[in-house]
Protein backbone atom coordinates (compact mmCIF):
# COMPACT_ATOMS: atom_id res chain seq x y z
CA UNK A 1 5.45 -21.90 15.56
CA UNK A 2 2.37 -20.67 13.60
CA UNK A 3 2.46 -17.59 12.63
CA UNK A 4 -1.01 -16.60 14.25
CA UNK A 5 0.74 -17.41 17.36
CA UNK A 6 2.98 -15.04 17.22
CA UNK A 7 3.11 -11.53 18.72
CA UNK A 8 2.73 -8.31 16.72
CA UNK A 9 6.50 -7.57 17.68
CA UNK A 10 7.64 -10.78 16.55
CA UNK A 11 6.15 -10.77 13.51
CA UNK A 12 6.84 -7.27 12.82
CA UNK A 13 10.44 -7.76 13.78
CA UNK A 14 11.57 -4.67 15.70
CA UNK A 15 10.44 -2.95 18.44
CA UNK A 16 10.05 0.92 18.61
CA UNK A 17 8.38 2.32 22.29
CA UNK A 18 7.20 5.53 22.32
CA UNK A 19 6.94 7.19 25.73
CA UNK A 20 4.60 10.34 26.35
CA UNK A 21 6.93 12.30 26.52
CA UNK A 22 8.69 11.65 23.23
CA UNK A 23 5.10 11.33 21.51
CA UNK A 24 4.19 14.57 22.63
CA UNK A 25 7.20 16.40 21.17
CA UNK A 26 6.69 14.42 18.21
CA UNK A 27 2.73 15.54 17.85
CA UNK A 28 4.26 19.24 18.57
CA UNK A 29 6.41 18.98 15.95
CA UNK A 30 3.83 17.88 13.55
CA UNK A 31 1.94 20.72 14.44
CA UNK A 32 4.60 23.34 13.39
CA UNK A 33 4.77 21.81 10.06
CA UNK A 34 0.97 22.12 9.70
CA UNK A 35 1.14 25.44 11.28
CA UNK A 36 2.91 26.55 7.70
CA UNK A 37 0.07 24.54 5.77
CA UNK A 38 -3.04 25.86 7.71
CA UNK A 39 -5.45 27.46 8.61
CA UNK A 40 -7.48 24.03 9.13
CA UNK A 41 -11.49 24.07 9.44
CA UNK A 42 -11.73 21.31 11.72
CA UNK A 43 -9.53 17.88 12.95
CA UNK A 44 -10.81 14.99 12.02
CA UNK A 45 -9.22 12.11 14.28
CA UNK A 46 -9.09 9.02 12.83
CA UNK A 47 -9.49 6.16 15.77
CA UNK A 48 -8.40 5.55 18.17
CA UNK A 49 -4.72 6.18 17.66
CA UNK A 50 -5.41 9.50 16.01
CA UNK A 51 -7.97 11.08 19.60
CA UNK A 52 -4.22 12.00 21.63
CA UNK A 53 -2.41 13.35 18.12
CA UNK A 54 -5.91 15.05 16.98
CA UNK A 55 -6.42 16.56 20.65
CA UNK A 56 -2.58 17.87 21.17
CA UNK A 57 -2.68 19.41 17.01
CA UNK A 58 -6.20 20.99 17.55
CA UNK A 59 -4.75 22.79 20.99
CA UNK A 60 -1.59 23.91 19.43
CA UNK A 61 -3.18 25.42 16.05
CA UNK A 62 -5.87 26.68 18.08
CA UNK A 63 -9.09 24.71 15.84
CA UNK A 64 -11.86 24.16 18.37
CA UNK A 65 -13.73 21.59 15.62
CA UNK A 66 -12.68 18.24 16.29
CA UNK A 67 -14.41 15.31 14.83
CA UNK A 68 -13.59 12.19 14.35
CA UNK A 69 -13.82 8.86 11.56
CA UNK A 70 -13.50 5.42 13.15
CA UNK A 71 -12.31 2.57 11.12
CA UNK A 72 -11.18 -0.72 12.51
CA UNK A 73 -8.14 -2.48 10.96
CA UNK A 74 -6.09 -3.34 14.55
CA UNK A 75 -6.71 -5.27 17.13
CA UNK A 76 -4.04 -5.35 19.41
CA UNK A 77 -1.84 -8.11 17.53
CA UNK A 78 -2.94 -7.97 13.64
CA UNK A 79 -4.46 -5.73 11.07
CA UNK A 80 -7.44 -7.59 9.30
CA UNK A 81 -10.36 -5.45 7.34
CA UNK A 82 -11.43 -2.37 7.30
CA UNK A 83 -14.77 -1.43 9.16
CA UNK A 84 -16.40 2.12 9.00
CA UNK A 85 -18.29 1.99 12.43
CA UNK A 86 -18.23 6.00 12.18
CA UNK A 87 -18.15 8.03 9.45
CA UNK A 88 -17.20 12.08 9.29
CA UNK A 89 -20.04 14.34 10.34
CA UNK A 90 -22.43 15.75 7.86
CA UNK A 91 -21.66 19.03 9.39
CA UNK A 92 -17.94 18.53 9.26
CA UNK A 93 -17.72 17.68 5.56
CA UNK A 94 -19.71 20.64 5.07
CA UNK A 95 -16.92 22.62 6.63
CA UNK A 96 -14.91 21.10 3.88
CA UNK A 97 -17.06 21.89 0.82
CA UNK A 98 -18.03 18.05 0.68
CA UNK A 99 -14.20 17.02 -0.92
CA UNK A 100 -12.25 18.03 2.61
CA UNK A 101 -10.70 21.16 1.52
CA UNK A 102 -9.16 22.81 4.56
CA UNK A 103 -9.92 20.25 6.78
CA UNK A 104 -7.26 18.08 8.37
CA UNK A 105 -7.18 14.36 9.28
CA UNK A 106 -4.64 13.11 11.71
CA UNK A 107 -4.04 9.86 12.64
CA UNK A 108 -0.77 8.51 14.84
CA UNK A 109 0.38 6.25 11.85
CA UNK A 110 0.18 5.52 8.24
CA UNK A 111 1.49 1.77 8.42
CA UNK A 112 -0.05 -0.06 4.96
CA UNK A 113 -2.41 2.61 3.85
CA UNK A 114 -5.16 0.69 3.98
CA UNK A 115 -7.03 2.91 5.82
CA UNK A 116 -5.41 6.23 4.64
CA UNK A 117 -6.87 4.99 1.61
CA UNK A 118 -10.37 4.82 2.81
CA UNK A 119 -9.88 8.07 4.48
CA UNK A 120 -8.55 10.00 1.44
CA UNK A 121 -11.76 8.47 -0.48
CA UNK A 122 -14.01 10.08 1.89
CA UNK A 123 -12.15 13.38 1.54
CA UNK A 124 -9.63 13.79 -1.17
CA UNK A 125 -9.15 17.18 -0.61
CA UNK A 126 -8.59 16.87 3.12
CA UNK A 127 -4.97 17.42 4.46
CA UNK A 128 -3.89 13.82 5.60
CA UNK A 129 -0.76 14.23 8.85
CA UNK A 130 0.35 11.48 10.66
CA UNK A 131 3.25 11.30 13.31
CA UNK A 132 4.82 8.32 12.07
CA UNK A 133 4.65 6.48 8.39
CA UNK A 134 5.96 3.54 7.44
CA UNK A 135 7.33 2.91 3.78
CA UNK A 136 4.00 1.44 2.09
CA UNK A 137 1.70 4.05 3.63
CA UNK A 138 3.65 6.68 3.12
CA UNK A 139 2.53 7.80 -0.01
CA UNK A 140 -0.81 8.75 1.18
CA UNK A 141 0.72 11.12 3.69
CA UNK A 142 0.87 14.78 3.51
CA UNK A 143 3.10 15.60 6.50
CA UNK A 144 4.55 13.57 9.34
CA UNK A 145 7.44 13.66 11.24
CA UNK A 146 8.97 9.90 11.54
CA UNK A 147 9.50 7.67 9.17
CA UNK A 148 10.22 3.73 10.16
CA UNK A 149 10.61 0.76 8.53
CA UNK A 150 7.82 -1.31 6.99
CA UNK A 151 8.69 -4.10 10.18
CA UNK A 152 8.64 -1.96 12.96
CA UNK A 153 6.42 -2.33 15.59
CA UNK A 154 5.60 0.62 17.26
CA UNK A 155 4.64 0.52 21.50
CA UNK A 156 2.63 3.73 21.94
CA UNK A 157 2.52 5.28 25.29
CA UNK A 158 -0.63 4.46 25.91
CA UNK A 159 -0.47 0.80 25.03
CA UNK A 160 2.25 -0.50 27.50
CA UNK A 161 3.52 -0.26 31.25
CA UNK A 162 6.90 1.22 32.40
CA UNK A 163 8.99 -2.56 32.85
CA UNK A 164 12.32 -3.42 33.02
CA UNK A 165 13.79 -4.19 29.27
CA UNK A 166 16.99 -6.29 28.54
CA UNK A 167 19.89 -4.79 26.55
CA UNK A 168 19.77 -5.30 22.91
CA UNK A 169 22.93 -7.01 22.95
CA UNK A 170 21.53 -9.76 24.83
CA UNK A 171 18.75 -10.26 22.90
CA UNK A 172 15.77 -7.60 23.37
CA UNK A 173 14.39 -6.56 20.06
């Protein structure tokens, strides 16, 4: 089988869902580890993965700026390259003396880095959170919470249905 026909979870290996619930512990979590790092200007968001993580963090820490940066890599079975189709406000960076200073970026993973990269480039200064990392990403990362391996798939909550799943002992991932 070609490998462009496979799924993200098959080529990634193992599979790691992520219900609401769970992801919204997670997110609160994050946010008392920023909650020692803080006060934050303004969220930035990276998208879309990084609107629910932004949106819970802002809430808890109590920052009523939210903006957000939206940069392509995903589609829903392979990362390809990065697009900026948004960039950070004017006003925002402003906020952040230009460099990101006191501003936060959050984002629901750091898998590669690829676009952590991009991100940190655009604001160096910024505080860079993520709920999960992954090994080669993880670098860029200032706080998160999770950390899985490099060929883990992760299901978020708000990409997948409740369904019945097989028992890893009979062959489920």
């Amino acid at each position: 089988m070609a490998d462009s026909t496979l799924s993200a979870q098959e080529r990634a290996g193992k599979a790691f869902p992520v219900s609401w619930d769970q992801f919204h512990r997670d997110c609160r979590a994050l946010t008392w580890r920023l909650n020692e790092v803080g006060p934050f200007h303004a969220v930035i968001a990276i998208t879309r993965g990084g609107l629910v993580p932004a949106a819970i963090v802002a809430r808890e820490l109590g920052v009523r700026v939210i903006d957000t940066v939206c940069i392509a890599s995903y589609d829903h079975t392979k990362q390809g390259d990065l697009q900026v189709l948004k960039s950070i406000s004017e006003a925002t960076a402003r906020l952040g003396g230009g460099t990101g200073k006191g501003l936060l970026i959050v984002d629901d993973l750091v898998d590669t880095g690829k676009t952590g990269k991009m991100v940190r480039e655009m604001m160096p200064d910024a505080h860079f959170a993520t709920v999960y990392a992954k090994p080669k990403g993880r670098p860029l990362v200032d706080t998160f919470i999770t950390e899985v391996s490099q060929d883990t798939w992760i299901f978020f909550p708000w990409d997948t249905a409740l369904s019945f799943q097989p028992p890893i002992r009979d062959g489920a991932a």
